[in-house]
C-alpha atoms as a PDB file:
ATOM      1  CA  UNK A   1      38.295 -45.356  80.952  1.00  0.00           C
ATOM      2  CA  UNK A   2      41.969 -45.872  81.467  1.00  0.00           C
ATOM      3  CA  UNK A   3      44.344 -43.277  81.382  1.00  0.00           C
ATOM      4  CA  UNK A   4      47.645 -43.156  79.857  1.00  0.00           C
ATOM      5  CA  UNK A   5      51.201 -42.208  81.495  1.00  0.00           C
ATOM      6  CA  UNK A   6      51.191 -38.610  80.383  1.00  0.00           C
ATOM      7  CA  UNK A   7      47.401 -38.064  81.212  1.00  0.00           C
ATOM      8  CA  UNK A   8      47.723 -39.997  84.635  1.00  0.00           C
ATOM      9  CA  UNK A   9      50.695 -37.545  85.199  1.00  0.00           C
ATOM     10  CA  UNK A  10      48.669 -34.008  83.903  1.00  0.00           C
ATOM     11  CA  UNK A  11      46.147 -35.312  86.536  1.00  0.00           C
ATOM     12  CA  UNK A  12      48.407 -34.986  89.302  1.00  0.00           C
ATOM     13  CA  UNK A  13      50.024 -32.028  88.640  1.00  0.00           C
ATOM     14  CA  UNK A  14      53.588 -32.850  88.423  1.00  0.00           C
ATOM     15  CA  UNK A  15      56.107 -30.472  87.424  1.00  0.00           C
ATOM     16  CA  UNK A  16      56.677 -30.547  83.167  1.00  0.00           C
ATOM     17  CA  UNK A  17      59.997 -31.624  82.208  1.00  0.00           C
ATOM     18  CA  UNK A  18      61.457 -31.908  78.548  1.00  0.00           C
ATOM     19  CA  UNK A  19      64.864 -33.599  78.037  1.00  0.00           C
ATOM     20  CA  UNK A  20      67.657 -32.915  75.256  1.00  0.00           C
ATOM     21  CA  UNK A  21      70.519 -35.310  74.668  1.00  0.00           C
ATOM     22  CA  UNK A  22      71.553 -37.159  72.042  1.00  0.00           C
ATOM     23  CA  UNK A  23      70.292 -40.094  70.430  1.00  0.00           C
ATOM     24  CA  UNK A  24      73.570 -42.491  70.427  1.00  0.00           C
ATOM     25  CA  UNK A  25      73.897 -41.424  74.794  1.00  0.00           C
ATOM     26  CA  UNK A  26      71.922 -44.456  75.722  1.00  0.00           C
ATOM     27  CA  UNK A  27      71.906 -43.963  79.185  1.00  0.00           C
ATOM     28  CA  UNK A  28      70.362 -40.522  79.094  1.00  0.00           C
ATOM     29  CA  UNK A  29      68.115 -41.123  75.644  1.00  0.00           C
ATOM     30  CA  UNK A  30      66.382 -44.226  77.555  1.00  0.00           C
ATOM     31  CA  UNK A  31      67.581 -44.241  81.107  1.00  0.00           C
ATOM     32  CA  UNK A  32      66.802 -40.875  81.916  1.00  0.00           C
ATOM     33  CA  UNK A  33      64.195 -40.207  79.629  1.00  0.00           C
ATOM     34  CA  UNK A  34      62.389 -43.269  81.949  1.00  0.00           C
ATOM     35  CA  UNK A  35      63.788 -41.598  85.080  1.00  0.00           C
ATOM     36  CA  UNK A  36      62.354 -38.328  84.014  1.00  0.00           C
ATOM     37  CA  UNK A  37      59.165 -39.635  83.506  1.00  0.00           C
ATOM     38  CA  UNK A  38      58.823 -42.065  86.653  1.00  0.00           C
ATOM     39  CA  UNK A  39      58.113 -38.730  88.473  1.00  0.00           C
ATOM     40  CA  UNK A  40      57.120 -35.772  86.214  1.00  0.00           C
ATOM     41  CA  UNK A  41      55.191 -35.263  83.234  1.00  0.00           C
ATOM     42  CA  UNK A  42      57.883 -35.836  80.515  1.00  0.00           C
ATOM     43  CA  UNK A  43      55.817 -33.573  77.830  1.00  0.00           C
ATOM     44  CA  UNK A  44      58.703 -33.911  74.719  1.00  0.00           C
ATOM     45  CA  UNK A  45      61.908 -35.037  73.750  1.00  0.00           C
ATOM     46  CA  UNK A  46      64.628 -33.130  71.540  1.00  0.00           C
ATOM     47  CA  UNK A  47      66.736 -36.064  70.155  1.00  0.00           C
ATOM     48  CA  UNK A  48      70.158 -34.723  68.191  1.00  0.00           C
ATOM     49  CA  UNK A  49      71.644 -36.335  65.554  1.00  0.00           C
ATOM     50  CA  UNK A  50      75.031 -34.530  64.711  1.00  0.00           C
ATOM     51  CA  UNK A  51      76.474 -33.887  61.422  1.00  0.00           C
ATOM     52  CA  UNK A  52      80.007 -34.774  61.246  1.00  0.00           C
ATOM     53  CA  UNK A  53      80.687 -31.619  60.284  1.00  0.00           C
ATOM     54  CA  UNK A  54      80.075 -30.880  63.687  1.00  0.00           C
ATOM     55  CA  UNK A  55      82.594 -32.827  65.030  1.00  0.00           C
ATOM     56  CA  UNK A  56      85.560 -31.194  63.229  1.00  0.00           C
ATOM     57  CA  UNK A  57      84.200 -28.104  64.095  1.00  0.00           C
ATOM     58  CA  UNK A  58      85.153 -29.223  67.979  1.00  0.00           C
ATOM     59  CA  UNK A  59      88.780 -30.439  66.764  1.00  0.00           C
ATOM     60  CA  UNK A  60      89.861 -26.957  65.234  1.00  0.00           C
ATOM     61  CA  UNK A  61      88.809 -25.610  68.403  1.00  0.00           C
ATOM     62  CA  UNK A  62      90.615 -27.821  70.720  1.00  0.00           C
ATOM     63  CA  UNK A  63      93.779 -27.414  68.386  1.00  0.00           C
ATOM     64  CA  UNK A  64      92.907 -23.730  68.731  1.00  0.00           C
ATOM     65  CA  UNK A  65      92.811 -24.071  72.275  1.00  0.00           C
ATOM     66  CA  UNK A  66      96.010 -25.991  73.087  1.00  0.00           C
ATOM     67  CA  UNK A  67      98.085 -25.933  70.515  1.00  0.00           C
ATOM     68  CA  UNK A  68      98.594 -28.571  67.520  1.00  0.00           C
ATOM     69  CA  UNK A  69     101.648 -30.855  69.703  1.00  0.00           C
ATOM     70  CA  UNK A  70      99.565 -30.787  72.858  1.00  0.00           C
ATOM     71  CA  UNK A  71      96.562 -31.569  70.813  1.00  0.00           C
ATOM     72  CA  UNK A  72      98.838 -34.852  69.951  1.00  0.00           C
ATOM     73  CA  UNK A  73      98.516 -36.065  73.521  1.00  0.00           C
ATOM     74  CA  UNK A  74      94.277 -35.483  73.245  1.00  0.00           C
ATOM     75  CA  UNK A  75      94.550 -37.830  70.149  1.00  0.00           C
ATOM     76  CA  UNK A  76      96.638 -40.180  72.166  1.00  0.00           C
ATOM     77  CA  UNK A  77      94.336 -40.339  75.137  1.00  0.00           C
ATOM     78  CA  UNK A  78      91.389 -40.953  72.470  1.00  0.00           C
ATOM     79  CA  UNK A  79      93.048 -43.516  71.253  1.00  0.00           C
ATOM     80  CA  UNK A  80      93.890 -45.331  74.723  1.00  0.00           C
ATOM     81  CA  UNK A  81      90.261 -44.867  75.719  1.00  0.00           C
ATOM     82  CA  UNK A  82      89.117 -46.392  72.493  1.00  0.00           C
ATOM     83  CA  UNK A  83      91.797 -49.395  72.320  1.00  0.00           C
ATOM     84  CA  UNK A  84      92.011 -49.652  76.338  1.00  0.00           C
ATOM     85  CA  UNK A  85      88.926 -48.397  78.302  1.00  0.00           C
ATOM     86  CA  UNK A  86      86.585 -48.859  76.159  1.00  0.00           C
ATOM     87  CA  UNK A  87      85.502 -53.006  76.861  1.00  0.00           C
ATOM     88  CA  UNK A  88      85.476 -51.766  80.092  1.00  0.00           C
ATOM     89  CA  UNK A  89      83.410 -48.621  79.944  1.00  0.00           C
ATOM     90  CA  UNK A  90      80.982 -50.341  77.468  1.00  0.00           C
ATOM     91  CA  UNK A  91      80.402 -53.502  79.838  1.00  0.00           C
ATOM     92  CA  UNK A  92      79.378 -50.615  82.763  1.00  0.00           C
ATOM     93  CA  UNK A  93      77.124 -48.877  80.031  1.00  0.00           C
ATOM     94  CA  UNK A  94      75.291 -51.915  79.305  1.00  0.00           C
ATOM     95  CA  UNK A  95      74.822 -52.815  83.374  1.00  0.00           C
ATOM     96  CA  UNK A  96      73.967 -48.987  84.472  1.00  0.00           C
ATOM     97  CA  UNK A  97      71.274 -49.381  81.439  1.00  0.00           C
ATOM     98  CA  UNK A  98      69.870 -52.826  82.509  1.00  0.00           C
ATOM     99  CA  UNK A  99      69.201 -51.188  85.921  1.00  0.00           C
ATOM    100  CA  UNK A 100      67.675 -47.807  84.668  1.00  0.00           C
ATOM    101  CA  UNK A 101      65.612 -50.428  82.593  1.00  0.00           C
ATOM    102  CA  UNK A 102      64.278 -52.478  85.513  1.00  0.00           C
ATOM    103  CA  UNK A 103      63.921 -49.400  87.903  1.00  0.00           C
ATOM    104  CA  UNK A 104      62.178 -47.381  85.732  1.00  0.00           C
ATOM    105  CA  UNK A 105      58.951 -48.349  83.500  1.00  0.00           C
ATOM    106  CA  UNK A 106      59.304 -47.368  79.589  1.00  0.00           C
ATOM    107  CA  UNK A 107      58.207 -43.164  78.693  1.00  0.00           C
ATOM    108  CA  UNK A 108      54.908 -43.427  77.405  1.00  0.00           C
ATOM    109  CA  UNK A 109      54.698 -43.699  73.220  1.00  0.00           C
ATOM    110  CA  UNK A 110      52.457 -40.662  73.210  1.00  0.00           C
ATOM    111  CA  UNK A 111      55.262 -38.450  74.220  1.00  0.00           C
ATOM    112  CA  UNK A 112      56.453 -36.296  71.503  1.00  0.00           C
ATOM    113  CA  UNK A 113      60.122 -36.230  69.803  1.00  0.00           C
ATOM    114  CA  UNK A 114      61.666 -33.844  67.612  1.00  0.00           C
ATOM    115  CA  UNK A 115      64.679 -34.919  66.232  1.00  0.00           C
ATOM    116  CA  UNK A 116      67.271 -32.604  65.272  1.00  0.00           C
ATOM    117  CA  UNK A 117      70.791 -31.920  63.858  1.00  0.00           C
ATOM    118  CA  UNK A 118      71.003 -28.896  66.302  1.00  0.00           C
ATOM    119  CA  UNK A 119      69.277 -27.834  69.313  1.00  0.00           C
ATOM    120  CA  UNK A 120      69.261 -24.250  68.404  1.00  0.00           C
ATOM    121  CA  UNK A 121      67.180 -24.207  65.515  1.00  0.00           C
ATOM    122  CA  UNK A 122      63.537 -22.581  64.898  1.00  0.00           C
ATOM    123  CA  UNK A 123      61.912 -25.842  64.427  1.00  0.00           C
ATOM    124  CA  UNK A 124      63.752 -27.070  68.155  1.00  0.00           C
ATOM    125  CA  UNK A 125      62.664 -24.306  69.705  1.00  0.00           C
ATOM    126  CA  UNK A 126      59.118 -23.973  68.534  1.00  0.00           C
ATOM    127  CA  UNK A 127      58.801 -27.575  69.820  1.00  0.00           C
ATOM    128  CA  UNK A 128      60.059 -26.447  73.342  1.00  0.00           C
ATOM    129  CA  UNK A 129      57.261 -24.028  73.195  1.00  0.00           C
ATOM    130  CA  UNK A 130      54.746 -26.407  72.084  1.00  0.00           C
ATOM    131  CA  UNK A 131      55.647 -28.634  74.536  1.00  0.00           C
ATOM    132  CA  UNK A 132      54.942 -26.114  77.129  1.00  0.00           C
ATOM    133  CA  UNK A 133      57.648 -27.765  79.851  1.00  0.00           C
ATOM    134  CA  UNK A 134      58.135 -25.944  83.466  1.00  0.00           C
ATOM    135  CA  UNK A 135      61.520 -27.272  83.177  1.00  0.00           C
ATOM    136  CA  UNK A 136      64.338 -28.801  80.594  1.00  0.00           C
ATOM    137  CA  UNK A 137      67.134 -30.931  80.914  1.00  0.00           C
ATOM    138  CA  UNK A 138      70.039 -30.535  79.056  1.00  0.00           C
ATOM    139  CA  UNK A 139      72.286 -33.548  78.430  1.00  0.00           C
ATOM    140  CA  UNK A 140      73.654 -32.322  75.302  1.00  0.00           C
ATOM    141  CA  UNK A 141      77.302 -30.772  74.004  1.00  0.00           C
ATOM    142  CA  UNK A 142      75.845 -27.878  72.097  1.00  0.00           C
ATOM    143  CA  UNK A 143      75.811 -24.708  74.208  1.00  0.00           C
ATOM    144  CA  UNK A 144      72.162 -23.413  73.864  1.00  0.00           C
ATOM    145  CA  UNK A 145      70.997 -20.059  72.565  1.00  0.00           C
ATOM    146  CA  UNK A 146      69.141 -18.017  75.117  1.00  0.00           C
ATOM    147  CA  UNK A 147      66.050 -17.925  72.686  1.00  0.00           C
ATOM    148  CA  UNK A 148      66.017 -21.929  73.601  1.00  0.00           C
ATOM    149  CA  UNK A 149      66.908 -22.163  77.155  1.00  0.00           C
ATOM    150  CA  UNK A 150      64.464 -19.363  78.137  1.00  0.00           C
ATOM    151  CA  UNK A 151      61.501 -21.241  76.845  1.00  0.00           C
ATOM    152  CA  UNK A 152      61.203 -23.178  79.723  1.00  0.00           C
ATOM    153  CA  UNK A 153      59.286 -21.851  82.563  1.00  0.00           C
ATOM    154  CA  UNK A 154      61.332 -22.171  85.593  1.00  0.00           C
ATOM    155  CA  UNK A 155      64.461 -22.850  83.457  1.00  0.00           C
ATOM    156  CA  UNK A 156      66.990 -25.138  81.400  1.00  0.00           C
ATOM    157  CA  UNK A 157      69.278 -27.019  84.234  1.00  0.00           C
ATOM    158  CA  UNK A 158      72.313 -29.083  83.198  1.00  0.00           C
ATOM    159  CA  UNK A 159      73.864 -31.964  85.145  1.00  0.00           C
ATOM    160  CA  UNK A 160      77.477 -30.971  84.590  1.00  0.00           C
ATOM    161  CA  UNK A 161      80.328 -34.040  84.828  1.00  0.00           C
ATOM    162  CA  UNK A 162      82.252 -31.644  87.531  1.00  0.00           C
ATOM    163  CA  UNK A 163      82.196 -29.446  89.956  1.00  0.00           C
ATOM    164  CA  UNK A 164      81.722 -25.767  89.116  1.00  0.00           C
ATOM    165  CA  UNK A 165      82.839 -23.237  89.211  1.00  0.00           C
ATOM    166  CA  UNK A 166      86.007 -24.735  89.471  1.00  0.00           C
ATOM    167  CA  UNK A 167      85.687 -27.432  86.413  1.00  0.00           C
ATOM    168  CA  UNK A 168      83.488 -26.151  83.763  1.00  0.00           C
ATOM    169  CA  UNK A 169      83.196 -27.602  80.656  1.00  0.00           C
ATOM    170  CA  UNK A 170      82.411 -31.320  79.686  1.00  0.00           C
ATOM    171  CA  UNK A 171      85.241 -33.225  81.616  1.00  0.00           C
ATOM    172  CA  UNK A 172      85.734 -31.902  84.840  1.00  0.00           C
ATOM    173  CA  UNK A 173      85.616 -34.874  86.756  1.00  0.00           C
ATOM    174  CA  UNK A 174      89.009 -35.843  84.699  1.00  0.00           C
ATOM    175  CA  UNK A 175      90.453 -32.514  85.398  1.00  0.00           C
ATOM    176  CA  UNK A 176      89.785 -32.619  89.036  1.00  0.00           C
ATOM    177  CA  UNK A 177      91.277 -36.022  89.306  1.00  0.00           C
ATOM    178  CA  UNK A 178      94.170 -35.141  86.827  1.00  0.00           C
ATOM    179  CA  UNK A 179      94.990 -32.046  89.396  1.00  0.00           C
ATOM    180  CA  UNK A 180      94.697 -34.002  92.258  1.00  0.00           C
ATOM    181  CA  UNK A 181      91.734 -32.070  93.395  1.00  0.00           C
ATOM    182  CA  UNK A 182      89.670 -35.059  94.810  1.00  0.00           C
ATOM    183  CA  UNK A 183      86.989 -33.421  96.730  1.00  0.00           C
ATOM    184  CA  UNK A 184      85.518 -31.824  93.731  1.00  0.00           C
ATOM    185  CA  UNK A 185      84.987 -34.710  91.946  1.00  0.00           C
ATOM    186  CA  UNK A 186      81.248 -34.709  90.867  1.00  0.00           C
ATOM    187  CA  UNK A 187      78.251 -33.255  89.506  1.00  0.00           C
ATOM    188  CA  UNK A 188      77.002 -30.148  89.727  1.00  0.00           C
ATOM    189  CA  UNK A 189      72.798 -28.742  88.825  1.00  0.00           C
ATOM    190  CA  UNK A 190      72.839 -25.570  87.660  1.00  0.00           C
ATOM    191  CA  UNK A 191      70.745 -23.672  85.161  1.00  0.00           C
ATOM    192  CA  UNK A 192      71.884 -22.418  81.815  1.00  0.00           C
ATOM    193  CA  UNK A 193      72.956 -18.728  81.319  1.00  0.00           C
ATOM    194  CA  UNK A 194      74.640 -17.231  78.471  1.00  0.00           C
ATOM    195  CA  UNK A 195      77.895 -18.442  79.411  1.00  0.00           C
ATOM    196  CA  UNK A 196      79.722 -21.496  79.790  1.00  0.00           C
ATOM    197  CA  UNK A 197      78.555 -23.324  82.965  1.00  0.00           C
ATOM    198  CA  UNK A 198      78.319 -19.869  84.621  1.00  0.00           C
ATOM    199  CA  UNK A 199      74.880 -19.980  85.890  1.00  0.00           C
ATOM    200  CA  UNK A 200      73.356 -19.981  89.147  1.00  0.00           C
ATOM    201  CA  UNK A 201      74.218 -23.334  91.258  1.00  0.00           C
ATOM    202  CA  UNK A 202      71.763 -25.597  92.987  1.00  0.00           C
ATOM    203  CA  UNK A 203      73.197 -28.848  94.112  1.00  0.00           C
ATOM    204  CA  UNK A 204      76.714 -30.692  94.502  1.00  0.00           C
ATOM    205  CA  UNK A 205      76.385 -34.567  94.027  1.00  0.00           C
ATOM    206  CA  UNK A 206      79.226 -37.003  94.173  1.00  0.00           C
ATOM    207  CA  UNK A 207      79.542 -40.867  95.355  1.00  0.00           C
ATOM    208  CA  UNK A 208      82.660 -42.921  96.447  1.00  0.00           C
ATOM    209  CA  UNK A 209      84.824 -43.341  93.236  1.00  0.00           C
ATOM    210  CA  UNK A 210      87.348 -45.629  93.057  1.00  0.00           C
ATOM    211  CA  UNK A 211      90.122 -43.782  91.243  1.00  0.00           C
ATOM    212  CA  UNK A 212      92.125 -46.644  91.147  1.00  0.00           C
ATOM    213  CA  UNK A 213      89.914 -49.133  89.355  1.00  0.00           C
ATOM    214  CA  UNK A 214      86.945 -46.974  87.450  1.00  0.00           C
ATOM    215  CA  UNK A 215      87.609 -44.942  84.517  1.00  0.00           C
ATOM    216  CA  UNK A 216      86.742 -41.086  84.012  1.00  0.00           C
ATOM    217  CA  UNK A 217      83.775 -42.442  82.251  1.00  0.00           C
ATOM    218  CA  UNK A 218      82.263 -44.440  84.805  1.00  0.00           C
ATOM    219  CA  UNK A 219      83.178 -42.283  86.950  1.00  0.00           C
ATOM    220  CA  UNK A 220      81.635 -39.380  85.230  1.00  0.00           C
ATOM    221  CA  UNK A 221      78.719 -41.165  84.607  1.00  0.00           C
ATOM    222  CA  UNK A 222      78.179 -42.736  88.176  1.00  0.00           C
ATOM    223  CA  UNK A 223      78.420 -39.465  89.798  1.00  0.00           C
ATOM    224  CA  UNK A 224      75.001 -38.745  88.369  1.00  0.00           C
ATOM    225  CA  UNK A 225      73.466 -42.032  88.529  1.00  0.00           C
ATOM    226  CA  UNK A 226      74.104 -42.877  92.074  1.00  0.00           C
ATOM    227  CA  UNK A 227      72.834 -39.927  92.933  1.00  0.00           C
ATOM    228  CA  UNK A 228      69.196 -39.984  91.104  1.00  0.00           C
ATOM    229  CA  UNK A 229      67.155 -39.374  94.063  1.00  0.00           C
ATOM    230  CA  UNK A 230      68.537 -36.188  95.428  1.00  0.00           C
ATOM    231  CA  UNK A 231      68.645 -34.838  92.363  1.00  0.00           C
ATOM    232  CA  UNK A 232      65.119 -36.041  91.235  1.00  0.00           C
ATOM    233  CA  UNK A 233      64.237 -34.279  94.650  1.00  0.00           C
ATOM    234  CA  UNK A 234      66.295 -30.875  93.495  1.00  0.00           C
ATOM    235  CA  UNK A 235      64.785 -30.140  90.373  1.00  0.00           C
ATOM    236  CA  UNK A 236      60.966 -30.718  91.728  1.00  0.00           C
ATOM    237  CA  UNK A 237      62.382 -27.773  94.617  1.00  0.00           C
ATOM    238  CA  UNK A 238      63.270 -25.720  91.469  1.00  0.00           C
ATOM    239  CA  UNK A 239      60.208 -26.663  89.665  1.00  0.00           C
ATOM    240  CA  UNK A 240      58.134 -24.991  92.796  1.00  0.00           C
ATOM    241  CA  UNK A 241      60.443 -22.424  93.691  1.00  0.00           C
ATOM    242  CA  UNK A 242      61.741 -23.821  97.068  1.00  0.00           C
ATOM    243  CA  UNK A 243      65.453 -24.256  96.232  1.00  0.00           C
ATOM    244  CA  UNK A 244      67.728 -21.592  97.070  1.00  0.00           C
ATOM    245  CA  UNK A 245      71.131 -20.739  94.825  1.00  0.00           C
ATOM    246  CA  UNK A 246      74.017 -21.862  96.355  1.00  0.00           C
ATOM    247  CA  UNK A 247      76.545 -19.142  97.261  1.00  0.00           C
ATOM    248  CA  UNK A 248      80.046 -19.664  94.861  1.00  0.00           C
ATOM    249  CA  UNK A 249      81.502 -16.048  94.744  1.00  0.00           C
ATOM    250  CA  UNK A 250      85.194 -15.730  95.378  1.00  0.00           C
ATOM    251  CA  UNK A 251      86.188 -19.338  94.385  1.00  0.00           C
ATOM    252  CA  UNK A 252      88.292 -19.687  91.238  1.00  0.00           C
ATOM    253  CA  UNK A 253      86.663 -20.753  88.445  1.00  0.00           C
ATOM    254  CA  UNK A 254      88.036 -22.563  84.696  1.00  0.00           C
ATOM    255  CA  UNK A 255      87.760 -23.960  81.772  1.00  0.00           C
ATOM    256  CA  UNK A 256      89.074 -26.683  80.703  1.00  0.00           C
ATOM    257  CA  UNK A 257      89.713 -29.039  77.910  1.00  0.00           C
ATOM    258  CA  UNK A 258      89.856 -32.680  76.548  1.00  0.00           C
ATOM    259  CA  UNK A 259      91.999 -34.919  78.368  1.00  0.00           C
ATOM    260  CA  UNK A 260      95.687 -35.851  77.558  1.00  0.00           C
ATOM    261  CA  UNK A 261      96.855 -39.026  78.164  1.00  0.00           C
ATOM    262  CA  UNK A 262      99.860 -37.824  79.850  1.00  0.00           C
ATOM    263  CA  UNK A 263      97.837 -36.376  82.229  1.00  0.00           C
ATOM    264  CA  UNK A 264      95.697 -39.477  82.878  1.00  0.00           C
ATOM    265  CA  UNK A 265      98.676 -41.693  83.097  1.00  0.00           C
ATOM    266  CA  UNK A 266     100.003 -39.562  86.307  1.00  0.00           C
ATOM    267  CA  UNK A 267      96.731 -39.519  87.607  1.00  0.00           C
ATOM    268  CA  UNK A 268      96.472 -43.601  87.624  1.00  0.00           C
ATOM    269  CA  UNK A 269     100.294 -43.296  89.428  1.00  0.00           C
ATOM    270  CA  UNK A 270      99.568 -41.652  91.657  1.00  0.00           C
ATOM    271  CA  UNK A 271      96.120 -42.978  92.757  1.00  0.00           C
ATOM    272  CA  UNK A 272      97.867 -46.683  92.472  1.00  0.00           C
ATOM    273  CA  UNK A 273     100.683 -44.647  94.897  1.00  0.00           C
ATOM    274  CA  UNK A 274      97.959 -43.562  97.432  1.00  0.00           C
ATOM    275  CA  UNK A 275      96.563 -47.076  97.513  1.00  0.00           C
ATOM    276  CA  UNK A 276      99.595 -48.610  98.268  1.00  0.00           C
ATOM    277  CA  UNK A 277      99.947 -46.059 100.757  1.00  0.00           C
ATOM    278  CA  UNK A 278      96.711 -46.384 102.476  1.00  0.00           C
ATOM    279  CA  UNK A 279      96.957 -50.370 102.521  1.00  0.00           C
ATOM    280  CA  UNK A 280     100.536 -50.064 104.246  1.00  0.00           C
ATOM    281  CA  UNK A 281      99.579 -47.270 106.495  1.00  0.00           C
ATOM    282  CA  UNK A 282      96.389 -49.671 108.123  1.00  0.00           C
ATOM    283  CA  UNK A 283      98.957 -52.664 107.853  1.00  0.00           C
ATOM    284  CA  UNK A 284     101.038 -50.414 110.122  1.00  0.00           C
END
């Protein structure tokens, strides 16, 4: 008798995980669905599909948030990314994909999806309980109601594009590069509480960007991806209670926004200015 993926995985006991992301974010729907299950039982997916109601929901709070002129220069930087980055970002995509693909074998066709316009529903979180995971990962831009992130035994974690508490919300890496603040450029574990990215900490994970060439996406999403194996290592600590909080009282903590393109235009100045710098300092 031959067993499947999920049944050779119940077998050995590995810790339950249950991902959330969307279904257009390829790299997290396939690559770390995959990664997931190359070394836990993966018992259930939530995949959302968002309204676009949803999305004009975000823009009245970003104008809300900075104003309707400044929200100009978020428009403008969409635009750039779109017109500019884009190519470039998409060509990565498609590479960091192709890898995940190779390095990773596909998630077993047993494994059960619910597919969603919202996370926070009943019907989502009756399949969380169903699914019976130890713990959830949440790659998703809905902030979860506590009657859905508790469902999880030892927790809902997020791997959140910046360093907290310092850079919460969904582009921090941008904001710590925008500020000049170059050692917190990164990802941070933590679990889900009822705020926004307030919850306990568990792991710091960053790579060697190249400010200069990569953009925030890459960037963004490299910071996770090169650093697969510690964190595959972090959660499984979590999973069986070994990992310890990390200690972030008395450091100074935001929120911030979408990017501006003004902003991203000094920060490519300047890191072009520190290049040159760097190359005539060693010619020197």
């Amino acid at each position: 008798m031959t067993l499947s993926g999920m049944e050779f995985a119940a077998c050995l006991g590995l810790v339950k995980t249950l991902l959330i992301c969307h279904h257009d974010a390829v790299l997290d729907r396939i690559g770390l669905a995959r990664w997931l299950a190359s070394f836990s039982e993966l018992v259930g997916v939530v995949e959302i599909r968002e309204p676009k109601q949803r999305l004009w929901r975000r823009i009245r709070g970003e104008v809300n948030r900075v104003g309707p002129l400044r929200f100009l220069d978020v428009l403008a930087y969409r635009a750039y990314e779109r017109l500019v980055l884009a190519p470039g970002d998409r060509a990565w995509q498609s590479g960091a994909l192709e890898r995940l693909r190779a390095a990773y074998p596909p998630v077993s066709p047993r494994t059960p999806i619910h597919v969603t316009s919202n996370p926070n529903t009943p019907e989502a979180a009756a399949f969380i309980r169903a699914c019976g995971p130890d713990v959830m990962l949440a790659r998703c831009k809905s902030l979860l109601k506590r009657e859905v992130f508790t469902r999880p035994a030892r927790g809902t974690f997020v791997l959140h594009p910046g360093v907290c508490p310092e850079y919460r919300n969904a582009h921090g890496c941008f904001w710590a590069l925008a500020n000049d603040d170059l050692q917190k450029v990164g990802t941070t574990l933590l679990q889900i509480d009822e705020g926004v990215d307030t919850g306990p900490v568990y792991g710091y994970f960053g790579y060697a960007y190249d400010e200069v060439a990569e953009s925030p996406f890459v960037i963004q999403g490299r910071v996770v991806l090169e650093n697969l194996e510690a964190i595959r290592q972090a959660l499984i600590d979590v999973a069986d209670g070994r990992a310890a909080r990390l200690d972030v009282s008395g450091r100074p903590s935001a929120v911030w926004g979408q990017p501006w393109l003004t902003k991203y235009f000094r920060w490519k100045f300047r890191a072009w200015r520190r290049r040159r710098e760097s190359a005539c300092a060693t010619v020197s």
